[in-house]
Protein backbone atom coordinates (compact mmCIF):
# COMPACT_ATOMS: atom_id res chain seq x y z
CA UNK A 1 99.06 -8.34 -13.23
CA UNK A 2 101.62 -9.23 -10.55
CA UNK A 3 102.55 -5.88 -10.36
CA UNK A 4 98.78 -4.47 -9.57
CA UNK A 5 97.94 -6.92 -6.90
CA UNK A 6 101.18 -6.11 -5.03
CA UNK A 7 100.52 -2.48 -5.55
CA UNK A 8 96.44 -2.95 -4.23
CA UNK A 9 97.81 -5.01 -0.93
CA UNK A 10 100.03 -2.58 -0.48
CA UNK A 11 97.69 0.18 -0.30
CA UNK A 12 95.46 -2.10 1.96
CA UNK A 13 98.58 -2.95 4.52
CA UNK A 14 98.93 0.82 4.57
CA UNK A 15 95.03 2.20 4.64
CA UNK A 16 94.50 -0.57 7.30
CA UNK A 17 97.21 0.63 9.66
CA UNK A 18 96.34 4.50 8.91
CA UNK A 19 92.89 3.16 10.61
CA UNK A 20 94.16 1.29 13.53
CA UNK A 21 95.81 4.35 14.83
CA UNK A 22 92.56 5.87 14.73
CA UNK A 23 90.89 2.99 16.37
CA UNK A 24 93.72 2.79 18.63
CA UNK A 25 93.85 6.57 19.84
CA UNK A 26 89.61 6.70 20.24
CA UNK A 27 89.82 3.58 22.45
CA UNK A 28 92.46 5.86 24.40
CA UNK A 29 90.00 8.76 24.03
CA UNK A 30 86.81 7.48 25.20
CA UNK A 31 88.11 5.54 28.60
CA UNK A 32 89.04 9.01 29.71
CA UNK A 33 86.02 9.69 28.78
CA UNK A 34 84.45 6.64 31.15
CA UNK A 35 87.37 7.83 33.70
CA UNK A 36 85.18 11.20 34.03
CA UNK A 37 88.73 13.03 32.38
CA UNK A 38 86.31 15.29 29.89
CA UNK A 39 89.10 17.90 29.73
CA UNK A 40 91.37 15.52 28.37
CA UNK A 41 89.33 13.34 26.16
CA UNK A 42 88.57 16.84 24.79
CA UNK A 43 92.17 17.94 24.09
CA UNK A 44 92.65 14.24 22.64
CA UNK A 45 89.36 14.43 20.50
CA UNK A 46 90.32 17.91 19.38
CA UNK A 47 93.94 16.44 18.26
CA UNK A 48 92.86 13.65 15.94
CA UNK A 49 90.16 15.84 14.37
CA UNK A 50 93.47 17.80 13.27
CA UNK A 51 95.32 14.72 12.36
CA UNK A 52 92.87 12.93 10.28
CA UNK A 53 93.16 10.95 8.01
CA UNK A 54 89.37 11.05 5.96
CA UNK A 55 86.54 13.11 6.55
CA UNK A 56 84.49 10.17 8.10
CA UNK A 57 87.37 10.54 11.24
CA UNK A 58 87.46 13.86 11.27
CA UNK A 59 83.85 14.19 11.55
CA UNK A 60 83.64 11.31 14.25
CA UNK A 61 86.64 13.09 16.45
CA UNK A 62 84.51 16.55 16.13
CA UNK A 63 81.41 14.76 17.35
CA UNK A 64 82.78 13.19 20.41
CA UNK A 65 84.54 16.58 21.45
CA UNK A 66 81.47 18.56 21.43
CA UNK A 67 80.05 15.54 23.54
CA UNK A 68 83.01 16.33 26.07
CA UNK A 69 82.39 19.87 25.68
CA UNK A 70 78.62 19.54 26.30
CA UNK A 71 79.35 17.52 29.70
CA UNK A 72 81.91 20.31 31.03
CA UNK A 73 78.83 23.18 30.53
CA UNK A 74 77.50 23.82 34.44
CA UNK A 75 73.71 23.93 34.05
């Protein structure tokens, strides 16, 4: 029994930081976004929708960089 709950926090400890990096880098993302740096946020949405970790970030990172790509269009 020992054995399982050492093996479940584990898993936590290790889920929880894969997440904080991804919390982490979209706070990063979206103040260039607030900064007005749309070419950037892009290029940094673009990279963790390559790096993620679950389809729910993946999908996230893909929205937000065709939000950045929508604000670059010149109507």
């Amino acid at each position: 029994m020992l054995k399982k709950v050492l093996v479940v926090g584990l898993l936590w400890a290790c889920a929880a930081h894969v997440m904080a990096d991804y919390v982490a880098d979209r706070d990063a993302a979206m103040k260039l976004v607030w900064a007005g740096k749309h070419e950037e946020a892009l290029a940094a949405f673009a990279r963790m929708a390559a790096s993620a970790k679950s389809d729910v970030q993946k999908s996230d990172a893909l929205a937000q960089a065709v939000l950045c790509a929508i604000s670059l269009k010149k109507v």
